[in-house]
C-alpha atoms as a PDB file:
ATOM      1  CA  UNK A   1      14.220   8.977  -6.589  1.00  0.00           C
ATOM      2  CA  UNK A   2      10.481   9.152  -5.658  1.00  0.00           C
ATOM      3  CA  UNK A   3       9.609   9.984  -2.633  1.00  0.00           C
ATOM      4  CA  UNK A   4       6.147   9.873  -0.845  1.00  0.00           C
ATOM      5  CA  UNK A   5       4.465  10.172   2.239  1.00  0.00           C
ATOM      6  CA  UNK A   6       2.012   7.951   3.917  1.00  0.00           C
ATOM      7  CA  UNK A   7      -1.313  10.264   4.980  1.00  0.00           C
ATOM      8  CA  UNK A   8      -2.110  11.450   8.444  1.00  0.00           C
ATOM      9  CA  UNK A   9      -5.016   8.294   8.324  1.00  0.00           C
ATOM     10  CA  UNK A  10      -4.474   7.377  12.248  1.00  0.00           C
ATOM     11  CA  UNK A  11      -2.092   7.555  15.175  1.00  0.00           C
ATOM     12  CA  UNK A  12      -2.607  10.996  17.064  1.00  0.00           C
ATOM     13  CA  UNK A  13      -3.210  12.343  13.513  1.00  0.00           C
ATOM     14  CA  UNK A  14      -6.492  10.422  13.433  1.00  0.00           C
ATOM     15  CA  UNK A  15      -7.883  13.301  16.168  1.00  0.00           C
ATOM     16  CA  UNK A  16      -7.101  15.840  12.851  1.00  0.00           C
ATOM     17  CA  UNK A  17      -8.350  13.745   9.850  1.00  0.00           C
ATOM     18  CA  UNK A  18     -10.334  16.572   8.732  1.00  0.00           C
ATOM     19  CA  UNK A  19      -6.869  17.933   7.936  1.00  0.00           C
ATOM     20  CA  UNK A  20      -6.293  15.065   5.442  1.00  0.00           C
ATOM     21  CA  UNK A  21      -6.847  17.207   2.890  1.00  0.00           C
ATOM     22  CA  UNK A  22      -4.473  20.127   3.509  1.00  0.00           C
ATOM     23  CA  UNK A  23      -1.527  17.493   4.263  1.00  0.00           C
ATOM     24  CA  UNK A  24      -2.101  16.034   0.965  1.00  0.00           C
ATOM     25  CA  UNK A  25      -2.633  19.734  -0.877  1.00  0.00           C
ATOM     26  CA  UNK A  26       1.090  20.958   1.180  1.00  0.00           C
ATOM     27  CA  UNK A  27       2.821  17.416   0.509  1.00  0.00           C
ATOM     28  CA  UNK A  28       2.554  18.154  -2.851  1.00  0.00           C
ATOM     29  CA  UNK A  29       3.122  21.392  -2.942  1.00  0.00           C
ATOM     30  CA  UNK A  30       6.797  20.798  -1.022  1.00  0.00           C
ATOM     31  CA  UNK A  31       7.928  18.076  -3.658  1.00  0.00           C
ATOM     32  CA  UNK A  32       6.489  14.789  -2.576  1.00  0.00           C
ATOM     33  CA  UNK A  33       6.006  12.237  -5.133  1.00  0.00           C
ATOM     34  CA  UNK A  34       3.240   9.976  -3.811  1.00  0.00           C
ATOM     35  CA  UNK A  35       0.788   9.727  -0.630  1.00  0.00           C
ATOM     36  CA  UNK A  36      -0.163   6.043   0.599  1.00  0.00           C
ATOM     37  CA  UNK A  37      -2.768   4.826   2.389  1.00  0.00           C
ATOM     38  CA  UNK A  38      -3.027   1.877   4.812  1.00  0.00           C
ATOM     39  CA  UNK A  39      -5.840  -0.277   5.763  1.00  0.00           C
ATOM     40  CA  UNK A  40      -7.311  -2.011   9.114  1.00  0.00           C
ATOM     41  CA  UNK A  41     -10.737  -2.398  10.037  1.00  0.00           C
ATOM     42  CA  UNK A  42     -10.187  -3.181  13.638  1.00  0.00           C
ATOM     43  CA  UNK A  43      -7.202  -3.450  16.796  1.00  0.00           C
ATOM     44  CA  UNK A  44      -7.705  -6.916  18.723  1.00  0.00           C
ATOM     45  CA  UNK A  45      -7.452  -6.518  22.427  1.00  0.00           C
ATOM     46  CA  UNK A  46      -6.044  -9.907  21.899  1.00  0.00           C
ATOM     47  CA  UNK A  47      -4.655 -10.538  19.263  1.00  0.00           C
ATOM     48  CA  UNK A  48      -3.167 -13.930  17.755  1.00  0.00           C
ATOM     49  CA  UNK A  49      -1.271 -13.084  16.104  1.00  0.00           C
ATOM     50  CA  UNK A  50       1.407 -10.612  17.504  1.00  0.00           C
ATOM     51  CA  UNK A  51       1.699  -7.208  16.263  1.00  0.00           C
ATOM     52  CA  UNK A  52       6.069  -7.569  16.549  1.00  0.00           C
ATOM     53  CA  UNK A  53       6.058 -11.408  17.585  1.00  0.00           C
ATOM     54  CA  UNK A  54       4.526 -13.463  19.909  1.00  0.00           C
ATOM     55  CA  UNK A  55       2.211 -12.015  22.796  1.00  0.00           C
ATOM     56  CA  UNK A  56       3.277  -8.375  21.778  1.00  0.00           C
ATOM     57  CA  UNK A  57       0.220  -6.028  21.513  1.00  0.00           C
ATOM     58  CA  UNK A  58      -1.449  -4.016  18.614  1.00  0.00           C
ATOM     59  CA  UNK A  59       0.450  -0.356  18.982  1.00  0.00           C
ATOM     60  CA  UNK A  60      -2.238   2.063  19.835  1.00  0.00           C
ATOM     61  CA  UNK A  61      -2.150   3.941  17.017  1.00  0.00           C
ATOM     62  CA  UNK A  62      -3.651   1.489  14.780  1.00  0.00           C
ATOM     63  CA  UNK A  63      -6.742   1.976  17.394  1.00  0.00           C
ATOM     64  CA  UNK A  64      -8.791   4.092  15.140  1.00  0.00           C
ATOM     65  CA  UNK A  65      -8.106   4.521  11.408  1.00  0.00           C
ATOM     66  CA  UNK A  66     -10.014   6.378   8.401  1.00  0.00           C
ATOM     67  CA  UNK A  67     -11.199   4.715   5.580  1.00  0.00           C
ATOM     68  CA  UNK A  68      -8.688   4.120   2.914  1.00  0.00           C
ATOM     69  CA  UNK A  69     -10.882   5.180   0.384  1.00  0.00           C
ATOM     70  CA  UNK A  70     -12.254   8.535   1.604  1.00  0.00           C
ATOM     71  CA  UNK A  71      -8.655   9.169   2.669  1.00  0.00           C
ATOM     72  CA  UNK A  72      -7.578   8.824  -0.946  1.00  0.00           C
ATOM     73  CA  UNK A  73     -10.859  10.242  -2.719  1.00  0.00           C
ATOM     74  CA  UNK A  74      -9.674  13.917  -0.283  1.00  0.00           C
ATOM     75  CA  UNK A  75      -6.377  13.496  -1.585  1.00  0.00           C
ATOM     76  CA  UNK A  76      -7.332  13.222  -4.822  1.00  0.00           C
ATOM     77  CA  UNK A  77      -9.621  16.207  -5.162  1.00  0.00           C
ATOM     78  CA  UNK A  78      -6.422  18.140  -3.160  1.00  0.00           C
ATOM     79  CA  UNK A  79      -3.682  17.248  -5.485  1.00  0.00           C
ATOM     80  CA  UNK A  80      -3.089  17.908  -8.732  1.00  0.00           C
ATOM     81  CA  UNK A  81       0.312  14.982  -9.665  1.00  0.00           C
ATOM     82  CA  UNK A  82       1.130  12.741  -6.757  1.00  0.00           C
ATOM     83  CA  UNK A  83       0.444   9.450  -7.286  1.00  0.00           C
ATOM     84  CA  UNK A  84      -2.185   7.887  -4.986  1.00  0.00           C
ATOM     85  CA  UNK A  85      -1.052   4.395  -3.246  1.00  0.00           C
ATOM     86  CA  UNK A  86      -2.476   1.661  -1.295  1.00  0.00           C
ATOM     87  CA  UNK A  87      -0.049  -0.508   1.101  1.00  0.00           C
ATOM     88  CA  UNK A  88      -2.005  -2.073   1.164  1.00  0.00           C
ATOM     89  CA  UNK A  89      -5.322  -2.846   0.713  1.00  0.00           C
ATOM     90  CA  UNK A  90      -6.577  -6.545   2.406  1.00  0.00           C
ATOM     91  CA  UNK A  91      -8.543  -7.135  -0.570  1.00  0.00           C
ATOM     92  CA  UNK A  92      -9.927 -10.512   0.412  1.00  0.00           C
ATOM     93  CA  UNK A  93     -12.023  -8.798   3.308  1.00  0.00           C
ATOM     94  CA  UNK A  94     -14.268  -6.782   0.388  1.00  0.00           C
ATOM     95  CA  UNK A  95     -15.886  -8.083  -2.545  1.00  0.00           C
ATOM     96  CA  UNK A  96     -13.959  -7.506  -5.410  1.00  0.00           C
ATOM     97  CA  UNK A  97     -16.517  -6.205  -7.746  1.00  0.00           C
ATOM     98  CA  UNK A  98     -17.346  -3.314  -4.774  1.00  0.00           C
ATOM     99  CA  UNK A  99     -13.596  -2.679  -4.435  1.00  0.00           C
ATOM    100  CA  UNK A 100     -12.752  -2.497  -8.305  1.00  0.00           C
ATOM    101  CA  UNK A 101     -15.621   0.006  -7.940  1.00  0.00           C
ATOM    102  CA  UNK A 102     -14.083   2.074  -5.422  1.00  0.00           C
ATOM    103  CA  UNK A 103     -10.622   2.357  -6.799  1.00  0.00           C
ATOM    104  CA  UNK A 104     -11.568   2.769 -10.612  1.00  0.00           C
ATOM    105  CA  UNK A 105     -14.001   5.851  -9.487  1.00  0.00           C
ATOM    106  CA  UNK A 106     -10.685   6.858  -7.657  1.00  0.00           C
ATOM    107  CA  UNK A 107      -8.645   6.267 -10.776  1.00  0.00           C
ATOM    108  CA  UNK A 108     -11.021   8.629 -12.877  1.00  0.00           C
ATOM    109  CA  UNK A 109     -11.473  11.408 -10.341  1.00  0.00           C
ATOM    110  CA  UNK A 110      -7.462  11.809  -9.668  1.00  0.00           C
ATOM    111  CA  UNK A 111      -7.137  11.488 -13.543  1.00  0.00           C
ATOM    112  CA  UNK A 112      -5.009   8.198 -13.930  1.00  0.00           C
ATOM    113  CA  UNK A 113      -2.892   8.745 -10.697  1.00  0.00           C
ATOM    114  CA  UNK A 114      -3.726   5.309  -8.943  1.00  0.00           C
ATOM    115  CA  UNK A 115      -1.323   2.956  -7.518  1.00  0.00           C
ATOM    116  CA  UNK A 116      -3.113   0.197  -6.052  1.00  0.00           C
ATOM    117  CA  UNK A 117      -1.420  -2.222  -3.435  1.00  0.00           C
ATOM    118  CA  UNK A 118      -2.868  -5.187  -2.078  1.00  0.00           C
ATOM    119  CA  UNK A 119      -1.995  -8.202   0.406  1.00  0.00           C
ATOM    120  CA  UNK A 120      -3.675 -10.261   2.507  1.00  0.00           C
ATOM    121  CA  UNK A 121      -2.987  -8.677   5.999  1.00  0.00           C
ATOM    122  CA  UNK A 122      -1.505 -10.586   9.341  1.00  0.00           C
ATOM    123  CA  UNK A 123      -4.598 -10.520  11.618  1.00  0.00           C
ATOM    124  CA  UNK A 124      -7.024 -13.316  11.724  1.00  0.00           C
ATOM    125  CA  UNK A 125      -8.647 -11.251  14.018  1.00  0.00           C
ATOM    126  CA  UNK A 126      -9.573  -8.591  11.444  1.00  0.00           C
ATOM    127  CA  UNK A 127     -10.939 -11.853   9.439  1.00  0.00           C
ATOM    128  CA  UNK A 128     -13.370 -12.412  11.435  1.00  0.00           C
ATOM    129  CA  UNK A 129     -14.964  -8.543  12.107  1.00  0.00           C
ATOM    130  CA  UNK A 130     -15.500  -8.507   8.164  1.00  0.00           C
ATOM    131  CA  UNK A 131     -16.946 -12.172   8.131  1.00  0.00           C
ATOM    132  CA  UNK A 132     -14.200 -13.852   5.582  1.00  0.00           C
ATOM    133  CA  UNK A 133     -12.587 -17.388   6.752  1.00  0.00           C
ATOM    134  CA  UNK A 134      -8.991 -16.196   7.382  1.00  0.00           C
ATOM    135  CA  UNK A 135      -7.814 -19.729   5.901  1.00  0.00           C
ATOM    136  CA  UNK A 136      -9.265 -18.594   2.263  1.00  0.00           C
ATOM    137  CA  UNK A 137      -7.372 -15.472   2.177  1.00  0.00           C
ATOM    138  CA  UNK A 138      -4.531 -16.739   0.114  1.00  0.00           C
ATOM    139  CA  UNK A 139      -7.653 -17.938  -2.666  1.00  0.00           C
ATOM    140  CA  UNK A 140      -9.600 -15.154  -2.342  1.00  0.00           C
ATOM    141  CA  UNK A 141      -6.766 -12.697  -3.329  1.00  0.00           C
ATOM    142  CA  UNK A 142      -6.328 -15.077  -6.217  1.00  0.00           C
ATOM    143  CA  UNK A 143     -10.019 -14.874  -7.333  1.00  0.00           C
ATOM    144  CA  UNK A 144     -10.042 -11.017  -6.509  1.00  0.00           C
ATOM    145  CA  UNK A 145      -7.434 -10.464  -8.942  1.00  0.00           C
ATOM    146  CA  UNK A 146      -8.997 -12.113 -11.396  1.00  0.00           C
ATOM    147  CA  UNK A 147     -11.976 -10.383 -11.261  1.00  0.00           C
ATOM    148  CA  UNK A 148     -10.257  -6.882 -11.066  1.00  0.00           C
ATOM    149  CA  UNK A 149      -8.404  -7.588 -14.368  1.00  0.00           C
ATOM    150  CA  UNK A 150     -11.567  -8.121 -15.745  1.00  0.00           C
ATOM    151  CA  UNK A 151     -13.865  -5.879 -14.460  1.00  0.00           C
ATOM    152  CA  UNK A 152     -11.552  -3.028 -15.492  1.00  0.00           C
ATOM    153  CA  UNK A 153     -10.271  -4.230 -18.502  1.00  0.00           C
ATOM    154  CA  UNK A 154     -13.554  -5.754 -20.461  1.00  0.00           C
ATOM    155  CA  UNK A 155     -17.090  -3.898 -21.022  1.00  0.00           C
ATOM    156  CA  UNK A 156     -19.447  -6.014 -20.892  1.00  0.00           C
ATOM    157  CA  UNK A 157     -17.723  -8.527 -18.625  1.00  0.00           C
ATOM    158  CA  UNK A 158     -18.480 -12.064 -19.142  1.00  0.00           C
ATOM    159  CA  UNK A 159     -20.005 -14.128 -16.227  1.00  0.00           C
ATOM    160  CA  UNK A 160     -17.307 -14.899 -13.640  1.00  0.00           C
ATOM    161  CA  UNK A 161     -18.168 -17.890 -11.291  1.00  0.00           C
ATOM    162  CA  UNK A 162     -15.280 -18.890  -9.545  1.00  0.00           C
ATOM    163  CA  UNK A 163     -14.432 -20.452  -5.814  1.00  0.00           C
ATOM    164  CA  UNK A 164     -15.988 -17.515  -3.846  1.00  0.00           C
ATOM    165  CA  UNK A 165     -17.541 -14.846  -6.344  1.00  0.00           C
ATOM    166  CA  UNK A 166     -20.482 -15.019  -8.581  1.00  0.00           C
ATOM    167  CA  UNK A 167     -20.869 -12.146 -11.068  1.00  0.00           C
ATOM    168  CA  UNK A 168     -23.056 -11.831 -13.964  1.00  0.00           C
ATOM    169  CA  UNK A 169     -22.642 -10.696 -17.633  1.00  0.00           C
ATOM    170  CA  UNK A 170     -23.069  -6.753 -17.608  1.00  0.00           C
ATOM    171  CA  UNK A 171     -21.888  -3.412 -18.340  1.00  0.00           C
ATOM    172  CA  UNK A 172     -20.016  -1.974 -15.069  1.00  0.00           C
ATOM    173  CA  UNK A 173     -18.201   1.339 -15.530  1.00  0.00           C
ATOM    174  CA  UNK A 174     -16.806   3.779 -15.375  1.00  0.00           C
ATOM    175  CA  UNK A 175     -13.735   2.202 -16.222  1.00  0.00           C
ATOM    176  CA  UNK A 176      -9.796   2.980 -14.939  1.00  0.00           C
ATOM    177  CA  UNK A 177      -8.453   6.094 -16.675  1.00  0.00           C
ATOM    178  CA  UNK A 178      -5.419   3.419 -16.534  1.00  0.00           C
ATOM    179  CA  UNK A 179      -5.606   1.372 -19.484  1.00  0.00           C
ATOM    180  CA  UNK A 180      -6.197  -1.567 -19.207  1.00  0.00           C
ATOM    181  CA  UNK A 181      -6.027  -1.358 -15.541  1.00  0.00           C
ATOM    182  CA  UNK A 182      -3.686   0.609 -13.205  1.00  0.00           C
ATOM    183  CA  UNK A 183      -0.255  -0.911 -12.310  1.00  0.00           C
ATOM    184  CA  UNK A 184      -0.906  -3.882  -9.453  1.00  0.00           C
ATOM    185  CA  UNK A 185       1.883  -3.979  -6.410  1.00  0.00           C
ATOM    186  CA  UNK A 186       1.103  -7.143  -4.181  1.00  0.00           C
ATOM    187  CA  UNK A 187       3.109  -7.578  -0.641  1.00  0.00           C
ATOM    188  CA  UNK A 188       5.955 -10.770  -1.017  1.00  0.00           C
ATOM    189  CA  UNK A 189       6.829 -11.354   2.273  1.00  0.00           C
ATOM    190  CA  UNK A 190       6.777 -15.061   2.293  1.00  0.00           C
ATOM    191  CA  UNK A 191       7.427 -17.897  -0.720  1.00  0.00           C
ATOM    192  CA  UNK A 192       3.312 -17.940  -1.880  1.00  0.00           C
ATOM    193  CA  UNK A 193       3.022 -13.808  -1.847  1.00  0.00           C
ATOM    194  CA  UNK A 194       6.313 -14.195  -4.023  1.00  0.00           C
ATOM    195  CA  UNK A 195       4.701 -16.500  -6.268  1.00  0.00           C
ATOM    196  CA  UNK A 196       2.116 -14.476  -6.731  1.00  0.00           C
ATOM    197  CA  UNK A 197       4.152 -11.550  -7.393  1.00  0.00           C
ATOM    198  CA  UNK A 198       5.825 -13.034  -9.648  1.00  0.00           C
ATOM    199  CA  UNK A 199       3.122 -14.012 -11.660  1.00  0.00           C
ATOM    200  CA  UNK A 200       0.636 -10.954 -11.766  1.00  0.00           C
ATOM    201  CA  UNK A 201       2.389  -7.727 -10.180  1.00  0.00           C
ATOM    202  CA  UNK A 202       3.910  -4.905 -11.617  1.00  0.00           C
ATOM    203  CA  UNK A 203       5.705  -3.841  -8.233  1.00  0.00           C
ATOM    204  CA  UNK A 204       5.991  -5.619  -5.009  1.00  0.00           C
ATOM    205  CA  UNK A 205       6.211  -3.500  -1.424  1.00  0.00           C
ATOM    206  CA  UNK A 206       9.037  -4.342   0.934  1.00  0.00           C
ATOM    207  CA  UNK A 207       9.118  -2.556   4.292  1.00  0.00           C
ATOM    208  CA  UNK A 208      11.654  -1.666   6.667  1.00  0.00           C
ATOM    209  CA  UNK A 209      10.984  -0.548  10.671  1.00  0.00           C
ATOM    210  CA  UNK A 210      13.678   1.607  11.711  1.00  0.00           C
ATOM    211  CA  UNK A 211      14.015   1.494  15.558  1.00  0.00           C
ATOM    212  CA  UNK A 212      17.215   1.998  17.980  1.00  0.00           C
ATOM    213  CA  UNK A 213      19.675  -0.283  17.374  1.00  0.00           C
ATOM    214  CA  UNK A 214      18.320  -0.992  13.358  1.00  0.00           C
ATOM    215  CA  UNK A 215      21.222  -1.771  10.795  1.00  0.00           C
ATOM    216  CA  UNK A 216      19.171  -1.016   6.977  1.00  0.00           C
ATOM    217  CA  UNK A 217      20.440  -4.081   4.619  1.00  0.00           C
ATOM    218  CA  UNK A 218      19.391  -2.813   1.340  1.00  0.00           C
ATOM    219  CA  UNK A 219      20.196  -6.192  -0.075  1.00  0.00           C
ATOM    220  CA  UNK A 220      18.211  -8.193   2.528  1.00  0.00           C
ATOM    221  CA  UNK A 221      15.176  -5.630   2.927  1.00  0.00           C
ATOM    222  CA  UNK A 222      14.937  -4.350  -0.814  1.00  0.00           C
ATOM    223  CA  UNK A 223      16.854  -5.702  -3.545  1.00  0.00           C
ATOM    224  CA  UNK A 224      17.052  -9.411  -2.114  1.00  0.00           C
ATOM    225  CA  UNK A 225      13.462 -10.228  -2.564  1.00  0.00           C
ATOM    226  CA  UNK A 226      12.901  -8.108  -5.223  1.00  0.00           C
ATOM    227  CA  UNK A 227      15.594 -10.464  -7.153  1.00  0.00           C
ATOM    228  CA  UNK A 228      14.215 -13.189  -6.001  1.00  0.00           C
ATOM    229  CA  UNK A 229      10.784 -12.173  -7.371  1.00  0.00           C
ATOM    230  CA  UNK A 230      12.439 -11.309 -10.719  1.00  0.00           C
ATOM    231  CA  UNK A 231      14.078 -14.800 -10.961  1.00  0.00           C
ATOM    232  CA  UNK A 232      11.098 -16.075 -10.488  1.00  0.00           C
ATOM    233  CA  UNK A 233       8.594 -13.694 -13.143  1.00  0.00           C
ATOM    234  CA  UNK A 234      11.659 -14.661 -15.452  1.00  0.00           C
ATOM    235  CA  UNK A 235      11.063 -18.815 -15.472  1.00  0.00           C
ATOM    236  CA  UNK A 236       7.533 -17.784 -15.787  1.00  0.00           C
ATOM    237  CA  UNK A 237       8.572 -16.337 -19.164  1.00  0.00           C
ATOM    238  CA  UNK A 238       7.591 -12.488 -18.067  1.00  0.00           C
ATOM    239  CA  UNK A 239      10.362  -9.873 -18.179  1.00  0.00           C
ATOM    240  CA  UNK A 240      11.790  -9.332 -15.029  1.00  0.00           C
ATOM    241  CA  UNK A 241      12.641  -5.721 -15.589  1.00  0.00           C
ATOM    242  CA  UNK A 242       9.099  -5.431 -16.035  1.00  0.00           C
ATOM    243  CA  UNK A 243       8.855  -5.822 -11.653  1.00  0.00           C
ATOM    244  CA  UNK A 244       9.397  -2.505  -9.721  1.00  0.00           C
ATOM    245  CA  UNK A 245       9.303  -2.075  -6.184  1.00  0.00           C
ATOM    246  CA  UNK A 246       8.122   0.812  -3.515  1.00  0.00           C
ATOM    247  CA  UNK A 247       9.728   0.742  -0.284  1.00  0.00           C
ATOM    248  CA  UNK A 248       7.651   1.662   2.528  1.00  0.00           C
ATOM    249  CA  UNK A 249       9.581   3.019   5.943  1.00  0.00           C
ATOM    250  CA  UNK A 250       7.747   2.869   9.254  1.00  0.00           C
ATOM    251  CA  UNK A 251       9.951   4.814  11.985  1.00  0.00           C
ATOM    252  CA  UNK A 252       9.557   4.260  15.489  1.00  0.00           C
ATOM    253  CA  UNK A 253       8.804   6.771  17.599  1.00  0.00           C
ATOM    254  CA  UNK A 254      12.378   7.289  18.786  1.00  0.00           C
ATOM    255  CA  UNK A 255      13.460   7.526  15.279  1.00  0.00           C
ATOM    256  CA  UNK A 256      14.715  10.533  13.418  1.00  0.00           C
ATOM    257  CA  UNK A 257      14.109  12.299   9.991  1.00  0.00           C
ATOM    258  CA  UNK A 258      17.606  11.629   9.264  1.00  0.00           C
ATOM    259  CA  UNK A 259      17.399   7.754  10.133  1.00  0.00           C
ATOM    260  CA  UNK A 260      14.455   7.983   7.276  1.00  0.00           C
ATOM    261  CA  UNK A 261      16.876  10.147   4.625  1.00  0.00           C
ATOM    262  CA  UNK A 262      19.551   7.734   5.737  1.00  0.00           C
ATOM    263  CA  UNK A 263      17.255   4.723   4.143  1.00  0.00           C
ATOM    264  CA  UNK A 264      16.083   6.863   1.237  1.00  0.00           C
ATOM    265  CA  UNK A 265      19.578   8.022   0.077  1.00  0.00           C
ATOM    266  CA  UNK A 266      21.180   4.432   0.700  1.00  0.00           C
ATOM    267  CA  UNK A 267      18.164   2.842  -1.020  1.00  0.00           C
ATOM    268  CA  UNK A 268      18.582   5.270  -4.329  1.00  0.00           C
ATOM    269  CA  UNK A 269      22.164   4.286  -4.253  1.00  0.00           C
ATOM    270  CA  UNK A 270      23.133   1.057  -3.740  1.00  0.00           C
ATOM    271  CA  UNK A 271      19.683  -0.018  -5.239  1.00  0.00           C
ATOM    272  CA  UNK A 272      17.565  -0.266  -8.594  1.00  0.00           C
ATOM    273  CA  UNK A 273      14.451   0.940  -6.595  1.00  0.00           C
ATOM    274  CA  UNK A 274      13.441   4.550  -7.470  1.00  0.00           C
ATOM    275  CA  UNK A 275      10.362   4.914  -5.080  1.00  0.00           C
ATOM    276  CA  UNK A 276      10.078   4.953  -1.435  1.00  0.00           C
ATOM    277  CA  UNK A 277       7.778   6.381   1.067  1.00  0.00           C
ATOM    278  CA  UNK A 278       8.218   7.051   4.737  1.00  0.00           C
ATOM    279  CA  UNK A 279       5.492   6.420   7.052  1.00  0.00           C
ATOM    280  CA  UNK A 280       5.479   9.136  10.543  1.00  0.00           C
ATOM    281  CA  UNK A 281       2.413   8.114  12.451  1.00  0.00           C
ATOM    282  CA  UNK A 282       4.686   7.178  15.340  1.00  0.00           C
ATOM    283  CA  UNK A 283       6.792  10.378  15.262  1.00  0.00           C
ATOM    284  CA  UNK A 284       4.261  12.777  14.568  1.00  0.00           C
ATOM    285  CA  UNK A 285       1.531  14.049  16.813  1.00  0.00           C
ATOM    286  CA  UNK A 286      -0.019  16.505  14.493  1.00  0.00           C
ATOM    287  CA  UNK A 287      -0.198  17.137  11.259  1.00  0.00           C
ATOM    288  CA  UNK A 288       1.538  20.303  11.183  1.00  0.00           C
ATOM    289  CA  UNK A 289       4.818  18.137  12.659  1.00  0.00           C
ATOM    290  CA  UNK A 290       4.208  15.402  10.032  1.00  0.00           C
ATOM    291  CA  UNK A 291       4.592  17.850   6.856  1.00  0.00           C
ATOM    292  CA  UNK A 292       7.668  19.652   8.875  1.00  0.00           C
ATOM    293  CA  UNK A 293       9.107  16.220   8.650  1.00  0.00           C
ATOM    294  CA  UNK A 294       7.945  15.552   5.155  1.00  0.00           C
ATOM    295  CA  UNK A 295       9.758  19.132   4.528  1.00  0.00           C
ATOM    296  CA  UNK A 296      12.780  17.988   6.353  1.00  0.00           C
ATOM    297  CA  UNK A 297      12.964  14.490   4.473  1.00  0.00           C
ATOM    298  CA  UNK A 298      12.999  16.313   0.611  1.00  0.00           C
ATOM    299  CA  UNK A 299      14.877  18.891   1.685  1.00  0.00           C
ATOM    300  CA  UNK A 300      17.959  16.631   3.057  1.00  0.00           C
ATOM    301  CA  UNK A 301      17.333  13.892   0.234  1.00  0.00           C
ATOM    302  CA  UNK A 302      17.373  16.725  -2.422  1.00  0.00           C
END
């Protein structure tokens, strides 16, 4: 089983982020497999769309965040073998040819250890801040993909001119040490993400929320919609084997470490998925705690 750790990007940790680097360095160091990196760009006083339903606010951690990308660049000059994950990047709020940018330069300076996740976010809110029509996300991520298969894949590219991007013939490198591009995971919460899954990812990323009360499902949370994605890569004539998954695991603050090893060990064993990652921004209120709990989580999962 692989397991990672989402980095110390915001909560109370975001008050230490120039600690980033030493998480990520120590992580590694104690047996983690991957570090992950989220992605907002702003908290709506009031927000639309509810953060847990209906007229529930944004938690107050997600109140200040650092930059995906730095975040990963520090990791990647720290470490020396985790793998380097998005869950996930909103791509349609950046312009794909500046984004396949970023994450190929990221690609090259880590040495191949990219795993790129990407959805299309919950906040209409956040859709407006970066200036993109929230009802075009769905298109755009369509379009973005496109172009990233292309732009990493192909030198020169050939002119794209799609629905919402206009790119030239040219020479754009460097390219992904990944050949011909690094593996894709999208998000397939709902029937279109699942279609689109099934027709262009190499992994999809459930999540699961542990809180008091929670009862993990592995079939409904993990291998449920990962079959169903499967079923449906197959009748597109693609081999569903082909399809992994990374299970991300957000703990509320009145979780425990052993609720998280408790997912981990039931997820290696009563599923195919071999990678998971737990998420501690709302149990940890310095780094220091965060990598005693990543030390506690490989040590009881070992």
């Amino acid at each position: 089983m692989n397991i990672g750790f989402s980095l110390p990007q915001y909560g109370a940790m975001a008050k230490q982020l120039d600690l980033v680097a030493r998480f990520a360095r120590q992580a590694e160091e104690l047996g983690a497999a991957s570090l992950w990196v989220g992605d907002r760009v702003l908290a709506s006083v009031n927000p639309t769309v509810g953060y847990a339903g209906p007229g529930t606010p944004i938690p107050w951690q997600m109140n200040a965040l650092l930059d995906p990308f730095v975040a990963m660049s520090v990791a990647a000059t720290a470490t020396e073998r985790v793998l380097l994950g998005t869950s996930t990047l909103t791509a349609p709020w950046y312009s794909p040819l500046l984004l396949a940018r970023s994450l190929s330069g990221i690609d090259v300076v880590s040495r191949g250890r990219l795993l790129p996740g990407f959805g299309t976010g919950w906040s209409p809110e956040e859709y407006q801040g970066v200036g993109v029509p929230w009802r075009e996300r769905g298109a755009r991520l369509d379009e973005f993909l496109d172009v990233l298969e292309t732009v990493s894949a192909t030198d020169p590219i050939e002119q794209h001119q799609g629905t919402h991007y206009s790119i030239p013939a040219a020479y754009i490198g460097p390219k992904p040490v990944q050949r011909p591009r690094p593996p894709i995971y999208l998000a397939a919460f709902g029937p279109a993400s699942q279609r689109r899954a099934a027709r262009r990812a190499d992994g999809i990323l459930p999540a699961v929320t542990p809180h008091p009360g929670f009862k993990f499902d592995p079939v409904g949370a993990v291998s449920g919609p990962l079959e169903q994605v499967r079923r449906m890569a197959e009748d597109q004539g693609r081999d569903p084997a082909s399809i992994g998954a990374a299970l991300r695991i957000s703990p509320s603050a009145e979780s425990t470490v052993e609720d998280v090893v408790d997912i981990v060990l039931r997820t290696r064993d009563e599923t195919d998925v071999d990678h998971v990652f737990a998420d501690f921004v709302y149990m940890a209120d310095h780094v220091d705690q965060a990598l005693e709990m990543v030390q506690r989580t490989l040590e009881l999962t070992r």
